[in-house]
N, C-alpha and C. Protein backbone atom coordinates (compact mmCIF):
# COMPACT_ATOMS: atom_id res chain seq x y z
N UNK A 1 0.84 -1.17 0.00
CA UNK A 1 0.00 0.00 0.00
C UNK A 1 0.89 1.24 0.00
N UNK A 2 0.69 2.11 -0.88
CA UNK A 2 1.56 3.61 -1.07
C UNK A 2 0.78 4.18 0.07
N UNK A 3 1.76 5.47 0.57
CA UNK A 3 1.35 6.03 1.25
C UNK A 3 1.25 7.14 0.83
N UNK A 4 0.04 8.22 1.50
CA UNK A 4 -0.62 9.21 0.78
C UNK A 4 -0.06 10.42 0.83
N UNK A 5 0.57 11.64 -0.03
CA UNK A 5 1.08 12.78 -0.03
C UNK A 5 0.50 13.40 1.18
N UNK A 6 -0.62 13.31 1.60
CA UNK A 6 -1.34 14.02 2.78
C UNK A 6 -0.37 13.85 3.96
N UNK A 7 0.07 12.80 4.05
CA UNK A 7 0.60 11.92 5.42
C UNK A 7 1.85 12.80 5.57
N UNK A 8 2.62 12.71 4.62
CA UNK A 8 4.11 13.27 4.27
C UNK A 8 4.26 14.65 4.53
N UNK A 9 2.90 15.79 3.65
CA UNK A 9 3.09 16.75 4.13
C UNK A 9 2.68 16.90 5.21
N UNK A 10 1.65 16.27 6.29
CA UNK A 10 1.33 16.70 7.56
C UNK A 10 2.80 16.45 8.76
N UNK A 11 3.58 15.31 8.14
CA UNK A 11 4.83 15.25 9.01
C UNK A 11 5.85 16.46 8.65
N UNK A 12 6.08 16.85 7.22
CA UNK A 12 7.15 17.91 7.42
C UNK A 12 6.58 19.20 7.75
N UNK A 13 5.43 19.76 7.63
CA UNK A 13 4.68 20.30 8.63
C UNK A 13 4.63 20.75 10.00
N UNK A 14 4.93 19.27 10.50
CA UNK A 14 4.63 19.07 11.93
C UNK A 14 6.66 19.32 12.47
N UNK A 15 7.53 18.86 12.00
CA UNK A 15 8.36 18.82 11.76
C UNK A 15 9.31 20.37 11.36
N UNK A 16 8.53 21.54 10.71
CA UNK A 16 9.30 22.62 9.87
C UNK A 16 10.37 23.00 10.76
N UNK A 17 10.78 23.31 12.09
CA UNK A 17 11.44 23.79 13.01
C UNK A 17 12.76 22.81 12.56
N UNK A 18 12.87 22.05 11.94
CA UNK A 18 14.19 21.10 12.63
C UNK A 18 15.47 21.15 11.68
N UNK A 19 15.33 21.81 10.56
CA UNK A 19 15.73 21.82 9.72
C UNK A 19 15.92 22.40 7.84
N UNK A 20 16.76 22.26 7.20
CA UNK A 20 16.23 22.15 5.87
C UNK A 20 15.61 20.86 5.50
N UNK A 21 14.22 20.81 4.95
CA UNK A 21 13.47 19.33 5.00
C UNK A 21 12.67 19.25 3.68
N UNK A 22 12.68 18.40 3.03
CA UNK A 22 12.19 18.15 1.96
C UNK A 22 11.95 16.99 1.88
N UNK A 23 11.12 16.22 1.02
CA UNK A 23 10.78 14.39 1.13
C UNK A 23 11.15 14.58 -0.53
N UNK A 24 11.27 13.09 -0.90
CA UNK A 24 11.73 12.39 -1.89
C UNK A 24 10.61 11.11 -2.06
N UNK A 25 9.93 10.98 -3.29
CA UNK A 25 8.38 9.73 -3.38
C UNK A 25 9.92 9.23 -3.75
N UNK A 26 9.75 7.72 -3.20
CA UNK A 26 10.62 6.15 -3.56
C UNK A 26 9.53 5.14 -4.04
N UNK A 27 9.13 4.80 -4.73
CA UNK A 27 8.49 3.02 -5.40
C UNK A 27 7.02 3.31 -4.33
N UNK A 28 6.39 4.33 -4.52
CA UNK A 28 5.05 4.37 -3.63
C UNK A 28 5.03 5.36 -2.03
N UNK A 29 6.44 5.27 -1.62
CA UNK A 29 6.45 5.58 -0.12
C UNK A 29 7.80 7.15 -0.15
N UNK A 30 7.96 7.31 0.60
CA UNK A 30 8.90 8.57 0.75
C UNK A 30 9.91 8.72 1.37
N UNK A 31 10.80 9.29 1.60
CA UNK A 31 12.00 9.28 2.42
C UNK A 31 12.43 11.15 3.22
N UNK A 32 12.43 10.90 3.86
CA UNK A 32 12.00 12.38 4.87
C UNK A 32 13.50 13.13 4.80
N UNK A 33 14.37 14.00 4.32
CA UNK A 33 15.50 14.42 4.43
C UNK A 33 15.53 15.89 5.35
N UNK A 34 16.56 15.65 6.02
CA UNK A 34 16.57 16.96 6.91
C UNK A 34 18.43 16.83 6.82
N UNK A 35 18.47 18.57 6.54
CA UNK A 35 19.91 18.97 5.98
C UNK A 35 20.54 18.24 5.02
N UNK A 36 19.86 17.29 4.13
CA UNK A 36 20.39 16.70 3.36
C UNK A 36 20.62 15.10 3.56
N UNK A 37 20.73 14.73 4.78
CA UNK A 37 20.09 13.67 4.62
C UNK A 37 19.11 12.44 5.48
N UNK A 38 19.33 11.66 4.86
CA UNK A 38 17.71 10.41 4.66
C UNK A 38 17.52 10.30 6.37
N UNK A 39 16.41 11.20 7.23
CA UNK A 39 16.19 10.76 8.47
C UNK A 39 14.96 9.90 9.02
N UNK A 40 14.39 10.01 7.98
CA UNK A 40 12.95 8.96 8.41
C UNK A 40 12.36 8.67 6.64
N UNK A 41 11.89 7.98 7.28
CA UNK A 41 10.71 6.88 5.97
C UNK A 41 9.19 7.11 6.00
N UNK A 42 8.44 7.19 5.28
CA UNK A 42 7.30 6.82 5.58
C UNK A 42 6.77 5.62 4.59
N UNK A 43 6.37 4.90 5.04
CA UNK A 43 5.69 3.41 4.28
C UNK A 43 4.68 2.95 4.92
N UNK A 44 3.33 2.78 4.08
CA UNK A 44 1.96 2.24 4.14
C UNK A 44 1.48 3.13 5.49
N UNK A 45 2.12 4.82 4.96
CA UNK A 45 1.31 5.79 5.75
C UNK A 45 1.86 5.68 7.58
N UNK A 46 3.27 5.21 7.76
CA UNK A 46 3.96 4.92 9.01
C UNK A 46 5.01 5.45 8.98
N UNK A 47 5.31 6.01 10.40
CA UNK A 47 6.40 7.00 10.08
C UNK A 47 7.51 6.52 10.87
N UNK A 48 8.42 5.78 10.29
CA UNK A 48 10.15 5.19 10.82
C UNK A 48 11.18 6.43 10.86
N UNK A 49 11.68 6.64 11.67
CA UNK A 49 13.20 7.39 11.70
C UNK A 49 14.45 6.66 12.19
N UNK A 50 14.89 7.16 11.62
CA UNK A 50 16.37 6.19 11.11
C UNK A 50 17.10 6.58 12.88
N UNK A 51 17.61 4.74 13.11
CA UNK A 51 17.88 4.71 14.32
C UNK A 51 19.03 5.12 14.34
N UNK A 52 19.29 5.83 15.33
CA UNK A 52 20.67 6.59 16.41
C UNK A 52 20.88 6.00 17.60
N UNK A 53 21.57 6.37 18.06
CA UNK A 53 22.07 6.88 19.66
C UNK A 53 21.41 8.02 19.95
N UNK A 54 21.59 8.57 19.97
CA UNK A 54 21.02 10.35 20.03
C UNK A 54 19.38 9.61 20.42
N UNK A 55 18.78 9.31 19.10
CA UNK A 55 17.70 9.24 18.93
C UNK A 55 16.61 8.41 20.04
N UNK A 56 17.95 6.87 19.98
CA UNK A 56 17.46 5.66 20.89
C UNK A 56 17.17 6.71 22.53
N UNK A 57 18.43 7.51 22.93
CA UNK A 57 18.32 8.40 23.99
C UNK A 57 17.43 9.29 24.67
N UNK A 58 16.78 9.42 23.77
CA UNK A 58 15.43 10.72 23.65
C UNK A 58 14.26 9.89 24.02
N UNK A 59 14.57 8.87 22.73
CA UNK A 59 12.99 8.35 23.08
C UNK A 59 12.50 6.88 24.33
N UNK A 60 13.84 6.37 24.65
CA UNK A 60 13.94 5.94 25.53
C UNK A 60 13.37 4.49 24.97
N UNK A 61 12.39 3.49 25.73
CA UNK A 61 12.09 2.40 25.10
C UNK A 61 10.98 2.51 23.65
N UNK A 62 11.74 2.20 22.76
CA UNK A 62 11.18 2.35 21.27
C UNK A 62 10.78 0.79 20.54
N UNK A 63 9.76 0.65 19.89
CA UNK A 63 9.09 0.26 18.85
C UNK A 63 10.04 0.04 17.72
N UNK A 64 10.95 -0.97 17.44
CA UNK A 64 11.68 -0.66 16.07
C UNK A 64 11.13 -2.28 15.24
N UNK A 65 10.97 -1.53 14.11
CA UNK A 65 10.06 -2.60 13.00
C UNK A 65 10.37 -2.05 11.19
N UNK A 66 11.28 -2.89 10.50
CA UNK A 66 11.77 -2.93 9.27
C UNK A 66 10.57 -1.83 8.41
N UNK A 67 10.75 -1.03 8.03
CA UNK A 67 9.62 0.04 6.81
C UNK A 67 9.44 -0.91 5.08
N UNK A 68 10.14 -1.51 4.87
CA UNK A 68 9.74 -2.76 3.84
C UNK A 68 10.42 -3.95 4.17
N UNK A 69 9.66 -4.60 3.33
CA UNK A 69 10.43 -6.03 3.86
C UNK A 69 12.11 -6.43 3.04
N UNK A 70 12.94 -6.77 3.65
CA UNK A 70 14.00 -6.88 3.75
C UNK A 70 14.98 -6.15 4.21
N UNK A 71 14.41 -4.75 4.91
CA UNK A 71 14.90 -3.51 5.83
C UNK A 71 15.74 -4.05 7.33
N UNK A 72 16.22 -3.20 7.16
CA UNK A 72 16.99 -3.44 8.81
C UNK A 72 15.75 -2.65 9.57
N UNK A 73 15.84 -3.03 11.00
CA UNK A 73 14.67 -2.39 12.23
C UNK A 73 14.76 -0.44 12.04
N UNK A 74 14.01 0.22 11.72
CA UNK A 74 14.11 1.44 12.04
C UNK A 74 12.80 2.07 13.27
N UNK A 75 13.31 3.01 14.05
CA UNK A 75 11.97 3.06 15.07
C UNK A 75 10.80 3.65 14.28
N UNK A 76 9.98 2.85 15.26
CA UNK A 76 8.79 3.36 14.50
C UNK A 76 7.90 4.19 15.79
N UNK A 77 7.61 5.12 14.94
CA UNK A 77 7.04 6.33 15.61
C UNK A 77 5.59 6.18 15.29
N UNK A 78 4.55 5.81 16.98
CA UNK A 78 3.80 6.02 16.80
C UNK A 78 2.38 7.05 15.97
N UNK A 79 1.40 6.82 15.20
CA UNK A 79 0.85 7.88 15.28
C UNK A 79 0.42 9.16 16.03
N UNK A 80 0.06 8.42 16.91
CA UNK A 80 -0.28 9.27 18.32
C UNK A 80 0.41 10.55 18.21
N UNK A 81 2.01 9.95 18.39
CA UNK A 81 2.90 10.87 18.59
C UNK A 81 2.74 11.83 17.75
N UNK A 82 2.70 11.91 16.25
CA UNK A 82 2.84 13.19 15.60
C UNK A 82 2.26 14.05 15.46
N UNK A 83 1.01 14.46 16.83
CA UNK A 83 0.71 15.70 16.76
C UNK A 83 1.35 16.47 17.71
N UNK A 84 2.38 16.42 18.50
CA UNK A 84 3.00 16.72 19.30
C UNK A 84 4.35 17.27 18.77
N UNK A 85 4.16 18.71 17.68
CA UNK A 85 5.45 18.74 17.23
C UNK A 85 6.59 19.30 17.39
N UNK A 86 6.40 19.73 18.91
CA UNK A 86 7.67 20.29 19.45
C UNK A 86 8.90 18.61 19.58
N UNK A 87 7.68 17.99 19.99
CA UNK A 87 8.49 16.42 20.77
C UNK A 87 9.40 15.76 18.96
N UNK A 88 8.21 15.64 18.10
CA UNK A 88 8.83 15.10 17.13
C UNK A 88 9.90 16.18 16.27
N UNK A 89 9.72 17.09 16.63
CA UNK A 89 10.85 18.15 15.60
C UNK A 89 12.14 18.11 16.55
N UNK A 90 12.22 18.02 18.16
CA UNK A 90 13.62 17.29 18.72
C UNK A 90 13.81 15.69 18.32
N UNK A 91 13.06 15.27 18.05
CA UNK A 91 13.61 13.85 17.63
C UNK A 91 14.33 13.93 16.25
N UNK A 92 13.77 14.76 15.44
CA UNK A 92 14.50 14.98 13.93
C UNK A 92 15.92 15.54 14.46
N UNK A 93 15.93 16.56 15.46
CA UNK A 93 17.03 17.38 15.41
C UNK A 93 18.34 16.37 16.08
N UNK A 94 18.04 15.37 16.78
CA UNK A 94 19.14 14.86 17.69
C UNK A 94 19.34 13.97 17.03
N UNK A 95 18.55 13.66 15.66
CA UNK A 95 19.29 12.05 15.02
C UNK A 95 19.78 12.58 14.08
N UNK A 96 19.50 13.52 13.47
CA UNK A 96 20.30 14.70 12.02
C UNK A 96 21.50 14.27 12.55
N UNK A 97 21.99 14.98 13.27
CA UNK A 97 24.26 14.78 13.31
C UNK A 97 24.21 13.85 13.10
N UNK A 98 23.71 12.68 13.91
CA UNK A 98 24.74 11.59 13.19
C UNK A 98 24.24 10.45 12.49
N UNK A 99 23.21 11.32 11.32
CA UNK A 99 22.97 10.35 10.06
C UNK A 99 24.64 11.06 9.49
N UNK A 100 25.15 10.05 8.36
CA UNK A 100 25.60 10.32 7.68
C UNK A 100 25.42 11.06 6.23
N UNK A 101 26.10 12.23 5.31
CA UNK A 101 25.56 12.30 4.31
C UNK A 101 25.72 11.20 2.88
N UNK A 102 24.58 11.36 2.42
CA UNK A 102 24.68 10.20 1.51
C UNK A 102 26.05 10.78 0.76
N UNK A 103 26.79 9.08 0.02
CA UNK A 103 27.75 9.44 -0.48
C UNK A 103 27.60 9.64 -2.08
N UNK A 104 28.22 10.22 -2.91
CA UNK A 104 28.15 11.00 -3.87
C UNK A 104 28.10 9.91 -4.88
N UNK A 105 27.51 9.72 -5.97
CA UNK A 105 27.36 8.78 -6.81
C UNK A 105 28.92 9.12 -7.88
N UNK A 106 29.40 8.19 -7.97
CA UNK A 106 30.30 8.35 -9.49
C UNK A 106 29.76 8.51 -10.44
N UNK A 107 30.22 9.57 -11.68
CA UNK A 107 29.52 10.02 -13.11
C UNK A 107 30.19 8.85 -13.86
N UNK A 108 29.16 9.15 -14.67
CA UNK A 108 29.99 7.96 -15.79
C UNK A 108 30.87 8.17 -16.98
């Protein structure tokens, strides 16, 4: 099941404080970028952010469950949670440092 543009913009929305943020549609679902890069997922309308330290720290005991199948565990962030967007725009901000930036593709 794709998940719906509605969903995506109500998270970077909820989210505007944390960053430069823009989403990217992938094969139906989206990928949430803040400063450039990949900090959360959304798939079948569920919102994963890419696990940290930082992040694991904040949120204390977390929910982590693969966003497609053959994924490594990323946490998964209740619904509930995202109307609360002071709480979820520090969760973007403390796992940003230490995503890495994606690395640069070779030209051909």
């Amino acid at each position: 099941m794709a998940s719906k543009q509605e969903t995506v913009d109500y998270l970077l929305g909820q989210i505007r404080d944390a960053g430069d943020l823009r989403s990217l549609k992938m094969f139906g679902e989206y990928g949430i970028y803040c400063d450039e890069k990949m900090v959360a997922l959304v798939c079948d309308d569920m919102l994963f952010v890419k696990p940290t330290q930082a992040g694991h720290n904040f949120l204390g005991e977390v929910e982590e469950a693969p966003p497609y199948p053959g994924a490594k565990n990323w946490f998964l962030i209740p619904e509930d949670n995202w109307d609360d967007a002071l709480w979820l725009t520090e969760l973007i901000r403390v796992t940003t440092p230490e995503v890495p930036l994606p690395k640069k593709k070779k030209g051909k």
